[in-house]
N, C-alpha and C. Protein backbone atom coordinates (compact mmCIF):
# COMPACT_ATOMS: atom_id res chain seq x y z
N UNK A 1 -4.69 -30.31 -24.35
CA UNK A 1 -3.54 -30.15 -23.48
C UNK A 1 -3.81 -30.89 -22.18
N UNK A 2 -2.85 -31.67 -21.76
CA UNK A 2 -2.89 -32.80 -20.72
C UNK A 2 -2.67 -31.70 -19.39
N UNK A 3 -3.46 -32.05 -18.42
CA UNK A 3 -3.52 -31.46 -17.18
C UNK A 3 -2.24 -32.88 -16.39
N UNK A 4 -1.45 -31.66 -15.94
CA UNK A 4 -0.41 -32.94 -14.51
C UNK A 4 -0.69 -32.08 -13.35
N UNK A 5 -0.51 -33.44 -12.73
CA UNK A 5 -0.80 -32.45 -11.23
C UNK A 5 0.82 -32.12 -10.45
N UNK A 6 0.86 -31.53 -9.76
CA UNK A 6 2.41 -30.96 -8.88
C UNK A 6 2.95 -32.38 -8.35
N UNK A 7 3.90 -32.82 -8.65
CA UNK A 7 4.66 -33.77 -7.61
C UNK A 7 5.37 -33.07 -6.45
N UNK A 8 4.91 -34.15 -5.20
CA UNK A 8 5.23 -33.51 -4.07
C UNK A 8 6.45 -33.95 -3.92
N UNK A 9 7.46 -33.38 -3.71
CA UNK A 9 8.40 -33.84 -3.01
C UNK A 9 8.54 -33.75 -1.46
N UNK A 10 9.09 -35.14 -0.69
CA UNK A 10 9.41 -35.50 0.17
C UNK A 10 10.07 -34.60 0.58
N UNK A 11 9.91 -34.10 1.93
CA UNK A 11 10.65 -33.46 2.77
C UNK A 11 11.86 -34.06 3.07
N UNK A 12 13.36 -33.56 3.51
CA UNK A 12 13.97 -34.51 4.27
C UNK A 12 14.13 -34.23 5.47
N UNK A 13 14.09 -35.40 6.56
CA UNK A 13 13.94 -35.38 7.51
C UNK A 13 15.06 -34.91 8.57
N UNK A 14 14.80 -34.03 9.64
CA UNK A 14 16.08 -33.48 10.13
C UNK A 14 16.43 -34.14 11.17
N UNK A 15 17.59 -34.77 11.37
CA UNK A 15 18.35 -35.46 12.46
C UNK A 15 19.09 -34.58 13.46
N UNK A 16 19.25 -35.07 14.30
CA UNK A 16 20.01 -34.05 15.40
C UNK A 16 21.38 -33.52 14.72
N UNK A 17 22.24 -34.48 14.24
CA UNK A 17 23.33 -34.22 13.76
C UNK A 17 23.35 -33.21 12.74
N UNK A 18 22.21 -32.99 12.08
CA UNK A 18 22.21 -31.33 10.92
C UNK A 18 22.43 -30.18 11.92
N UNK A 19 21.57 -30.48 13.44
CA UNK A 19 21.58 -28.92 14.16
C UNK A 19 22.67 -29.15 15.41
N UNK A 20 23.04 -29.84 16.01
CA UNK A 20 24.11 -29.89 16.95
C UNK A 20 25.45 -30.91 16.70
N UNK A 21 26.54 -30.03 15.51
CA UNK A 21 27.41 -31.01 15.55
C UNK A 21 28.49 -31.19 16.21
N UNK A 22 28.52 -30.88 17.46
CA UNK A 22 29.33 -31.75 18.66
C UNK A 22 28.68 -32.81 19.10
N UNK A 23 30.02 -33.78 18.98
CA UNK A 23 29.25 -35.47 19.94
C UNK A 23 28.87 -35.57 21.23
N UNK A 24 30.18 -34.63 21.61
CA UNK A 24 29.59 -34.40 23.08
C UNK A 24 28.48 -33.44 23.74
N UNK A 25 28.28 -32.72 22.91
CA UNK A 25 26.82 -31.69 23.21
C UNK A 25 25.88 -32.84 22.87
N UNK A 26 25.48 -33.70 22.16
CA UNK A 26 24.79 -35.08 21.70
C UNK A 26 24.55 -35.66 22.77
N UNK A 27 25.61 -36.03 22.99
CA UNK A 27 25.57 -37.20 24.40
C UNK A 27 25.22 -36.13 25.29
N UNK A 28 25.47 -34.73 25.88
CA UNK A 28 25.36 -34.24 27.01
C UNK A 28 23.96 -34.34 27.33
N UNK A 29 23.07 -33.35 25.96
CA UNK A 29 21.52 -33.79 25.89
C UNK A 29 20.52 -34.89 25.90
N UNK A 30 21.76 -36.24 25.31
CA UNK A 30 20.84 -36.77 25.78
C UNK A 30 20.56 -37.91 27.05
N UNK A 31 21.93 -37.21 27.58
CA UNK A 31 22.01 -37.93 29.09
C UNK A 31 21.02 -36.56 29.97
N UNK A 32 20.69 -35.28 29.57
CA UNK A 32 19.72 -34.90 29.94
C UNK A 32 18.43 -35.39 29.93
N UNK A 33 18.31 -35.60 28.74
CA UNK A 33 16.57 -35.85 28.30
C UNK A 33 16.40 -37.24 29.24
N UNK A 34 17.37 -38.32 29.46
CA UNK A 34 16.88 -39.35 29.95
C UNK A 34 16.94 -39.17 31.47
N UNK A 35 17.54 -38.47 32.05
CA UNK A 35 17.35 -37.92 33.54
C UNK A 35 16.04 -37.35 33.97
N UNK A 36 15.34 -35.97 32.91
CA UNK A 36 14.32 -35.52 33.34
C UNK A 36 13.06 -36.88 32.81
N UNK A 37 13.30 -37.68 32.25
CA UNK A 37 12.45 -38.41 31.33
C UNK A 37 12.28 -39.88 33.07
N UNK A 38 13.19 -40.14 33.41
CA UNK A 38 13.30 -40.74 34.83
C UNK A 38 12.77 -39.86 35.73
N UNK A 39 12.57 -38.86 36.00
CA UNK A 39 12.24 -38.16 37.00
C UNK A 39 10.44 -38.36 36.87
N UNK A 40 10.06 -37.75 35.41
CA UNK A 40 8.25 -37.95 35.42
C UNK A 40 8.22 -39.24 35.57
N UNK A 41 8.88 -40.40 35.13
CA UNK A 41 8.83 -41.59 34.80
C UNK A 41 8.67 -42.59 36.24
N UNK A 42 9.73 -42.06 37.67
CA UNK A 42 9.64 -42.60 38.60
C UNK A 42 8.53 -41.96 39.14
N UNK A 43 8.08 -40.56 39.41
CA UNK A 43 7.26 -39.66 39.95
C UNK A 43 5.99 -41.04 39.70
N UNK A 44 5.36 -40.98 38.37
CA UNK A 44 4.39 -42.27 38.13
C UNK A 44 4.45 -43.60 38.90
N UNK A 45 6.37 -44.48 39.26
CA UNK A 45 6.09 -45.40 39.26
C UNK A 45 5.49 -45.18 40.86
N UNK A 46 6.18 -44.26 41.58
CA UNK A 46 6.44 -44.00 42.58
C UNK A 46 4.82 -43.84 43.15
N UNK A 47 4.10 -43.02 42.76
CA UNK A 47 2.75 -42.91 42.67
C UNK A 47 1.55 -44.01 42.54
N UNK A 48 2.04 -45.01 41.68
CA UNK A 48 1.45 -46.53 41.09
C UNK A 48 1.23 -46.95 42.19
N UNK A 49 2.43 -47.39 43.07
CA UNK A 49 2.78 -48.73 43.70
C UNK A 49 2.92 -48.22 44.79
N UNK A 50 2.91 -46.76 45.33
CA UNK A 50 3.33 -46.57 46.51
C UNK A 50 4.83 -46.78 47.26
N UNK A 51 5.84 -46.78 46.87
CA UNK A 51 6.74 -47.14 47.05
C UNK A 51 7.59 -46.80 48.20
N UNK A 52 7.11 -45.82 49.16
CA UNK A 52 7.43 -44.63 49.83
C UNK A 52 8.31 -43.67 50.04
N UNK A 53 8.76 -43.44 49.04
CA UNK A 53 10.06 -42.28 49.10
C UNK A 53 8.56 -40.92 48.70
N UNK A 54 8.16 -40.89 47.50
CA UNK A 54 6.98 -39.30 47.84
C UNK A 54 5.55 -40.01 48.17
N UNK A 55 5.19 -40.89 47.73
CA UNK A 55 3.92 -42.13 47.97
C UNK A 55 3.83 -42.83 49.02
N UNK A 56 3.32 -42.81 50.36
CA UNK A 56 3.44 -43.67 51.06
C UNK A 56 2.69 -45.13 50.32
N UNK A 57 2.58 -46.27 50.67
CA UNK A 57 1.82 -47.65 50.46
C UNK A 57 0.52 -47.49 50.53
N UNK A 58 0.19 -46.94 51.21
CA UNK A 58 -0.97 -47.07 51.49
C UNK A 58 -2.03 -45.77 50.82
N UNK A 59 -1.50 -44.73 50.16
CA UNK A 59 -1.94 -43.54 49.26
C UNK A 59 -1.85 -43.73 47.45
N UNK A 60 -0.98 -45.57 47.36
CA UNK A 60 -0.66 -45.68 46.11
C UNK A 60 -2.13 -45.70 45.22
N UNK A 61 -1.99 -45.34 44.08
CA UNK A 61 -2.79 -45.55 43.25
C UNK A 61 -3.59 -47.05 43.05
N UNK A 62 -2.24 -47.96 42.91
CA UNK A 62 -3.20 -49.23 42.88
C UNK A 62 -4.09 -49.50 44.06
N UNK A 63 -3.49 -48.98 45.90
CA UNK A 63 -4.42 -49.19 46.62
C UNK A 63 -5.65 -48.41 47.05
N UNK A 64 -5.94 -47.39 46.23
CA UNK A 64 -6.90 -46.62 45.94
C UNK A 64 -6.74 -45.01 45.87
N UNK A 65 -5.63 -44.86 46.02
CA UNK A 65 -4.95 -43.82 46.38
C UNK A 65 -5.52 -42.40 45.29
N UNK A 66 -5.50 -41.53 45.27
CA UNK A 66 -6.44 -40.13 44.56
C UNK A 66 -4.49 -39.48 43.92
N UNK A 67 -3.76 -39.80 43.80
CA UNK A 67 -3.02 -38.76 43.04
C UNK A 67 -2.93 -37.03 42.54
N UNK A 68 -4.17 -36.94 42.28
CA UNK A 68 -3.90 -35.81 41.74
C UNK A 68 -4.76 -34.72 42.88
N UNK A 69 -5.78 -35.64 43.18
CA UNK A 69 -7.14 -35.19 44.31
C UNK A 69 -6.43 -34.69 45.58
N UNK A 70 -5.27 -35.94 46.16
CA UNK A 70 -4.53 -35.30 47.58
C UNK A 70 -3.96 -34.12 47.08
N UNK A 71 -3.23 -33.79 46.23
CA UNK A 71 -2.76 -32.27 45.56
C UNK A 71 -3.70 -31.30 45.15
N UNK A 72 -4.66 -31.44 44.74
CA UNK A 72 -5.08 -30.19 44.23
C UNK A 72 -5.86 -30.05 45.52
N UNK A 73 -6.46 -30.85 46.45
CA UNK A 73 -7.37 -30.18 47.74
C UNK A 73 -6.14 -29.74 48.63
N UNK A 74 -5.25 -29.95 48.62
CA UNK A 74 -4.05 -29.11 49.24
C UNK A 74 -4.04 -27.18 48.75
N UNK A 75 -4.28 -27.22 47.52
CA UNK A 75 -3.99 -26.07 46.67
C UNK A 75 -4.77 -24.93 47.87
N UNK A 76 -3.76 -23.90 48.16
CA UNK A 76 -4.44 -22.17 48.05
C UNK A 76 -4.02 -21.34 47.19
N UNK A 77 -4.72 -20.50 47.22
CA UNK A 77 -4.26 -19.11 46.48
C UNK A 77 -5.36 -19.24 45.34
N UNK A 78 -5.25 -18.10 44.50
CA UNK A 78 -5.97 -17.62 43.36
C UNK A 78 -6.53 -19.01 42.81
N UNK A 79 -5.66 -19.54 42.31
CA UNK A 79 -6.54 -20.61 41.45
C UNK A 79 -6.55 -22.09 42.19
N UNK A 80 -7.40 -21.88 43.27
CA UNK A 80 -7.36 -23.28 43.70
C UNK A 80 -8.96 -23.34 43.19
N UNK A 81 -10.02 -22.75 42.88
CA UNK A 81 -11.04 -22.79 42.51
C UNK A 81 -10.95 -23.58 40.83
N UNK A 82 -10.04 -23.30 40.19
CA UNK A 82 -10.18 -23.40 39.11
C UNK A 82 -9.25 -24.59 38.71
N UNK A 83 -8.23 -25.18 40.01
CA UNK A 83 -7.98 -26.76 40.01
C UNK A 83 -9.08 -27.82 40.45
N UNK A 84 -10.28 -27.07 41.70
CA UNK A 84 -11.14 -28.35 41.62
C UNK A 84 -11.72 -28.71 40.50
N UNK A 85 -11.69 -27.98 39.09
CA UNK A 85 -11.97 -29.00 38.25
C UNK A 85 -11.85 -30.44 37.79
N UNK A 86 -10.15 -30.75 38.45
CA UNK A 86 -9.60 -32.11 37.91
C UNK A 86 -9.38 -32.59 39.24
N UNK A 87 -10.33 -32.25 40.48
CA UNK A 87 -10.08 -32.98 41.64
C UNK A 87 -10.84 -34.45 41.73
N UNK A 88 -11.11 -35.34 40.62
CA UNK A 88 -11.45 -36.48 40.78
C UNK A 88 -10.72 -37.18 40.14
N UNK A 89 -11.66 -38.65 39.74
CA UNK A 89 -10.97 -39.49 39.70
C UNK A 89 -10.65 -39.13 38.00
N UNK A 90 -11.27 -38.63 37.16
CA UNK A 90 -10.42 -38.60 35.84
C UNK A 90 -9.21 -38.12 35.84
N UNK A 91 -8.66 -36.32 36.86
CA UNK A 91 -7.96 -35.71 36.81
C UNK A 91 -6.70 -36.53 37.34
N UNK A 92 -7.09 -37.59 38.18
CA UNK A 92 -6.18 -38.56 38.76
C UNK A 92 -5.41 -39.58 37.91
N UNK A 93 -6.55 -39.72 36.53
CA UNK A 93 -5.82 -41.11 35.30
C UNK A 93 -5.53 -39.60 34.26
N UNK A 94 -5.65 -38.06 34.39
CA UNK A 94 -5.37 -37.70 33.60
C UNK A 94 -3.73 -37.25 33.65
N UNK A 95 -3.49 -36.78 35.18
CA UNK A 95 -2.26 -36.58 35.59
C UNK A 95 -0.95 -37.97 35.85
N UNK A 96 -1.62 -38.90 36.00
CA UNK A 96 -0.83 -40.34 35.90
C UNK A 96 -0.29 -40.29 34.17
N UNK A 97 -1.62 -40.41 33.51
CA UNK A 97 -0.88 -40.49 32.04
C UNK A 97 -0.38 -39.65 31.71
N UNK A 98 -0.04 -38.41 31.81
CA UNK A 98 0.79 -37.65 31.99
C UNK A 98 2.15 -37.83 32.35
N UNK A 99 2.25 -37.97 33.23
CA UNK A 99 3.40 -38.74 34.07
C UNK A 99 4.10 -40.10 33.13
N UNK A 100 3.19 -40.72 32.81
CA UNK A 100 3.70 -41.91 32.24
C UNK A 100 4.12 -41.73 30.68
N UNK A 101 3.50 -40.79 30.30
CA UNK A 101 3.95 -40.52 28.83
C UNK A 101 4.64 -39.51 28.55
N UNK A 102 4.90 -38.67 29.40
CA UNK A 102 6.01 -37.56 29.43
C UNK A 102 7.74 -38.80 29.65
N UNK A 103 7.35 -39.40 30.55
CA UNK A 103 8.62 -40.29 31.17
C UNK A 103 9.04 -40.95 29.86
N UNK A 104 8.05 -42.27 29.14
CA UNK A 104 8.10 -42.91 28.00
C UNK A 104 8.92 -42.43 26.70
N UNK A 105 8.11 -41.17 27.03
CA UNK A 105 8.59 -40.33 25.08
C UNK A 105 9.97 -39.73 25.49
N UNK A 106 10.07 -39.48 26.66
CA UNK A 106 11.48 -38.90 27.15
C UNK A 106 12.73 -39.88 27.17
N UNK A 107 12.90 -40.99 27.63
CA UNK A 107 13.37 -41.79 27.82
C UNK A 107 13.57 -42.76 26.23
N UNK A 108 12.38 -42.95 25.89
CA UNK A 108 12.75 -43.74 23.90
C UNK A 108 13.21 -42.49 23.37
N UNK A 109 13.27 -41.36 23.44
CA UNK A 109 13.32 -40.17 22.33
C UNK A 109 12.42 -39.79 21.51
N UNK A 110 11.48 -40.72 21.58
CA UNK A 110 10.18 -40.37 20.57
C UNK A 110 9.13 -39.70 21.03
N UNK A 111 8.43 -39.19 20.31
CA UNK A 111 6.99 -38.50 20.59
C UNK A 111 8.02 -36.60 21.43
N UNK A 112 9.08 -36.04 21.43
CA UNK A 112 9.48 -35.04 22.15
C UNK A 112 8.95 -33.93 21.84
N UNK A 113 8.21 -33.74 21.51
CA UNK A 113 7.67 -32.61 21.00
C UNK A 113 6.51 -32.75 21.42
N UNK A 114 5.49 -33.57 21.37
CA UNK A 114 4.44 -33.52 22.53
C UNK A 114 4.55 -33.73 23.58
N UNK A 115 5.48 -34.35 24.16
CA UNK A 115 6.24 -34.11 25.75
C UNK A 115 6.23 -33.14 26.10
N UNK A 116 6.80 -32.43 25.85
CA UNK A 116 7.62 -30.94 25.84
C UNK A 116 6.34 -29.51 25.93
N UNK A 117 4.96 -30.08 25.17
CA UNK A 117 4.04 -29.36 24.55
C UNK A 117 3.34 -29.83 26.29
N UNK A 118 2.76 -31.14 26.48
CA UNK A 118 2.27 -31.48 27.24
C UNK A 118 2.73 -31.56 29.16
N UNK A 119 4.46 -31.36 29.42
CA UNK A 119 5.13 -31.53 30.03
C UNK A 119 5.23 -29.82 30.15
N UNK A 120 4.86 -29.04 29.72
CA UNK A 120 5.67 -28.06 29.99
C UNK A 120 3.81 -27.17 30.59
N UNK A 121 2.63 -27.63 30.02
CA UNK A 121 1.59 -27.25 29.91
C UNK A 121 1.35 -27.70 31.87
N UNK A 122 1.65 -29.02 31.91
CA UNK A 122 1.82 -29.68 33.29
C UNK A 122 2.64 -28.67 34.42
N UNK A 123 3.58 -28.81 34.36
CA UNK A 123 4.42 -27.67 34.65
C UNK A 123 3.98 -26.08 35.16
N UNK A 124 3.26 -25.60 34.19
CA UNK A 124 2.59 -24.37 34.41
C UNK A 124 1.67 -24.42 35.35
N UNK A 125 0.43 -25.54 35.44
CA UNK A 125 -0.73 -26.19 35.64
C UNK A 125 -0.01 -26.09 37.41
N UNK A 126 1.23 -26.79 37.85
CA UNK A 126 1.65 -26.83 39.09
C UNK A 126 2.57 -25.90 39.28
N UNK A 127 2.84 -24.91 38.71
CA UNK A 127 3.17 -23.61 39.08
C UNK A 127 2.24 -22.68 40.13
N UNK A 128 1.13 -22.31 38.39
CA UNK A 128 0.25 -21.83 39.06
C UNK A 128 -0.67 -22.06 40.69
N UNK A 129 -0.34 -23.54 40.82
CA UNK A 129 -0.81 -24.07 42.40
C UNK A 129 -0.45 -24.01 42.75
N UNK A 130 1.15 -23.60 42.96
CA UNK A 130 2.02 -23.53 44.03
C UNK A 130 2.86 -21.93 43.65
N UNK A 131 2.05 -21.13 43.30
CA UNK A 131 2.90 -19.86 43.65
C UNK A 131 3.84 -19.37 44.13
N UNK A 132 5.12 -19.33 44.25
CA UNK A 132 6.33 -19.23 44.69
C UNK A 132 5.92 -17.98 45.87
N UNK A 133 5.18 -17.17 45.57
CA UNK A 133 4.82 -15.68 46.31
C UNK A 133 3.35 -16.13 47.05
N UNK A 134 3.18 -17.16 47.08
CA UNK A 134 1.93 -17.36 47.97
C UNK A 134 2.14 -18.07 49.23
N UNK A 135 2.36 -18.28 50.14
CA UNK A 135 2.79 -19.05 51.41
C UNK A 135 4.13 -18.98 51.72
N UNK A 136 4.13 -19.22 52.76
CA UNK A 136 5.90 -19.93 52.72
C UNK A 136 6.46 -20.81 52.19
N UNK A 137 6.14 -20.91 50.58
CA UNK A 137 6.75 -22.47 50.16
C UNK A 137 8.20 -21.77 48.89
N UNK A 138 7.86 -20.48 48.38
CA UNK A 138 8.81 -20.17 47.97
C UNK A 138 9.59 -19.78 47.86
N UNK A 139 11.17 -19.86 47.34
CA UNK A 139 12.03 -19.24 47.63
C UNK A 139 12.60 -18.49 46.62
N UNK A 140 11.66 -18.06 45.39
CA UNK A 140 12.01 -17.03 44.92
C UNK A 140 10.69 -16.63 43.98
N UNK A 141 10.47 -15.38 44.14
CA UNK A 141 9.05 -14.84 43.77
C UNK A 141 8.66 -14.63 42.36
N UNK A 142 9.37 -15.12 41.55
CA UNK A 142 9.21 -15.05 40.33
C UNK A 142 9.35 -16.67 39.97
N UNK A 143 10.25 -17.35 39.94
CA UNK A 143 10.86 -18.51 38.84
C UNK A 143 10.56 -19.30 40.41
N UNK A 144 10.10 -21.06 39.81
CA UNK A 144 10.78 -21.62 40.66
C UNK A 144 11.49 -23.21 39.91
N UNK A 145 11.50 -24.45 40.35
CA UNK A 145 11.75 -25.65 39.84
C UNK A 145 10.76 -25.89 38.76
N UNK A 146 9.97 -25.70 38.54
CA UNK A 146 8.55 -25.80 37.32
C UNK A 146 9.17 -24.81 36.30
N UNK A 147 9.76 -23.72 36.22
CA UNK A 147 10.18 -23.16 35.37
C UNK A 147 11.40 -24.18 34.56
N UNK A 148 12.61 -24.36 35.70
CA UNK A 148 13.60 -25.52 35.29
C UNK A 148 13.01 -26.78 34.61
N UNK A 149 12.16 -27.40 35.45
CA UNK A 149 11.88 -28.68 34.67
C UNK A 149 11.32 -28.54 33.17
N UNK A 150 10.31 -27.32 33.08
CA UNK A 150 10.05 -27.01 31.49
C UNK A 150 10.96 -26.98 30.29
N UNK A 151 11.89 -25.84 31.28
CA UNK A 151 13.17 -26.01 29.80
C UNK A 151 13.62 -27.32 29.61
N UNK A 152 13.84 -28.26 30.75
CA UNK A 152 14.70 -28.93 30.69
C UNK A 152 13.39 -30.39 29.60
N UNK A 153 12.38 -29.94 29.36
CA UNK A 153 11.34 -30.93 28.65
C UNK A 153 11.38 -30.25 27.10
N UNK A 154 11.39 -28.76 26.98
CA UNK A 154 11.69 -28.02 25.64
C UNK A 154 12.50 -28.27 24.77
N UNK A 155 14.33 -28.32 25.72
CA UNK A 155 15.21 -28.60 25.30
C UNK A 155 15.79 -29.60 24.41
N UNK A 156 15.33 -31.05 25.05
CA UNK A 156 15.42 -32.22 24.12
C UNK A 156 14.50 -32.43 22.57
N UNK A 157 13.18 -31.51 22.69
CA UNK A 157 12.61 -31.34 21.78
C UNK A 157 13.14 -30.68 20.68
N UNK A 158 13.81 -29.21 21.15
CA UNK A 158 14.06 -28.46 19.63
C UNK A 158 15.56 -28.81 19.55
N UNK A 159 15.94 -30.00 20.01
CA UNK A 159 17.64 -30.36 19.60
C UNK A 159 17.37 -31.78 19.52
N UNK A 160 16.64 -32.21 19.09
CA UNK A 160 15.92 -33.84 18.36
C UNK A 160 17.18 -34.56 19.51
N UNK A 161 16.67 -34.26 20.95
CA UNK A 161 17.84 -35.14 21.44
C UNK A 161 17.70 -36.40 21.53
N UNK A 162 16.66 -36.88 21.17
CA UNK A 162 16.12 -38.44 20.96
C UNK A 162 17.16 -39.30 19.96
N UNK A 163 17.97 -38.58 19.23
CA UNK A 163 18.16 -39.04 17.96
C UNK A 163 19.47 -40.21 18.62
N UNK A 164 20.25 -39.32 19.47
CA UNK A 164 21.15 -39.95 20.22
C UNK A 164 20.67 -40.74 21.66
N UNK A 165 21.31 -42.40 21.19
CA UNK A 165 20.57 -42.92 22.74
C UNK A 165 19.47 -42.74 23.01
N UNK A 166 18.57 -43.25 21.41
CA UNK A 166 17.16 -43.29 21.84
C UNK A 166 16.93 -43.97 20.44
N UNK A 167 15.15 -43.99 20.13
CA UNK A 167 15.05 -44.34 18.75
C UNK A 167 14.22 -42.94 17.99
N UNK A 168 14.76 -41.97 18.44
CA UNK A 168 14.32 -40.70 17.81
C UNK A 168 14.89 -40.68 16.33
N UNK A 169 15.68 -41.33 15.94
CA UNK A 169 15.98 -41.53 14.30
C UNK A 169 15.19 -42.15 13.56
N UNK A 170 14.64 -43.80 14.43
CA UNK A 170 13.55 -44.58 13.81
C UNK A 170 12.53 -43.41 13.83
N UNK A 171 12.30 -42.79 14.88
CA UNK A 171 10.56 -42.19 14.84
C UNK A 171 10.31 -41.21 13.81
N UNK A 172 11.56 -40.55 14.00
CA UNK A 172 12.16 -39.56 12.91
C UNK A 172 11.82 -40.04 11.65
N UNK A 173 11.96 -41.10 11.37
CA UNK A 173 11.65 -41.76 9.73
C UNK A 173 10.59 -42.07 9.65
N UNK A 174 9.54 -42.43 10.38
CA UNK A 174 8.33 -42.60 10.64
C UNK A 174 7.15 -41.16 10.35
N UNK A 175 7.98 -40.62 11.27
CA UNK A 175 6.83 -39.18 11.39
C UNK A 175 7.28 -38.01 10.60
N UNK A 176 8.76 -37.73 10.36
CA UNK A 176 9.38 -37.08 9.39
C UNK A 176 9.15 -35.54 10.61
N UNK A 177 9.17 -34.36 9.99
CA UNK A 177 9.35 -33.06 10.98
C UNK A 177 8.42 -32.70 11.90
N UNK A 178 7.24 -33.61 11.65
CA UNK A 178 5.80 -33.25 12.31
C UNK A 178 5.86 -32.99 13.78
N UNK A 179 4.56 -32.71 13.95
CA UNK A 179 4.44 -32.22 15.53
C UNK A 179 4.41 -33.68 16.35
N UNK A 180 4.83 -34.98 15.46
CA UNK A 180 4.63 -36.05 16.59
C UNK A 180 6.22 -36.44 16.69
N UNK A 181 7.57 -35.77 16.18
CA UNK A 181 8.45 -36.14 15.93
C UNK A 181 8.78 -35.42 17.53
């Protein structure tokens, strides 16, 4: 008796259009995703080159500038001990690429789901340093903009908003449901 082995069948791959079928909820998300996807995206360029709207010229990265180092030696409260970990120069190319690949995958539609994983992990990371209930910096003691920007990195992920006005369909065919879709 002949041994067969299981044929796998191919998954099929889910497009935005199976889970949100309004065009205009489509387009709404993904004139979202490319707004917050500009926001990490300039935050980087802005940071690079110094440009001076949050970077002065002379703090830019290319001119030697510490990125992540001027922020976290700023940090009080509970866990500023446990940000000087990434107060050098790695934490500086670790938070840039960050920045640059949260913006990237946001903006093509691809990779949203590690955005979202990595963008939202970021997020927390500058929560926790900036405590809404620790100084006078917050204005509400629970939630602040780090909470908003998370959803707003989640969102495009579990509604494949890439698919529209992006190439989240190509990547989609590429990576199929995985955690890189």
């Amino acid at each position: 008796m002949a041994t067969t082995t299981p044929h796998r069948t191919a998954r099929a791959v889910t497009y935005q259009e199976d889970i949100i079928t309004s065009s205009a909820a489509r387009k709404t998300l993904a004139v979202g995703r490319i707004i917050i996807g500009w926001v990490f995206l300039w935050a980087f360029i802005d940071k690079l080159f110094g440009l001076g709207f949050a970077t002065p010229a002379e703090r830019a990265m290319l001119n030697g500038g510490t990125p992540a180092q001027g922020y976290i030696n700023g940090i009080e409260g509970p866990f500023a001990g446990f940000f000087q970990l990434f107060a050098n120069p790695f934490g500086d190319y670790l938070f840039m690429l960050g920045l640059l690949g949260i913006g990237v995958a946001l903006i093509t539609g691809c990779g949203l789901k590690i955005a979202a994983v990595t963008g939202t992990l970021l997020m927390l990371f500058m929560y926790l340093a900036a405590l809404p209930f620790v100084g006078e910096h917050g204005t509400n003691p629970i939630t602040d903009s780090h909470w908003v920007e998370a959803m707003l990195l989640i969102i495009p992920a579990v509604t494949l908003a890439g698919d529209t006005w992006g190439l989240g369909k190509w990547w989609g065919g590429k990576v199929g449901n995985s955690w890189l879709r």
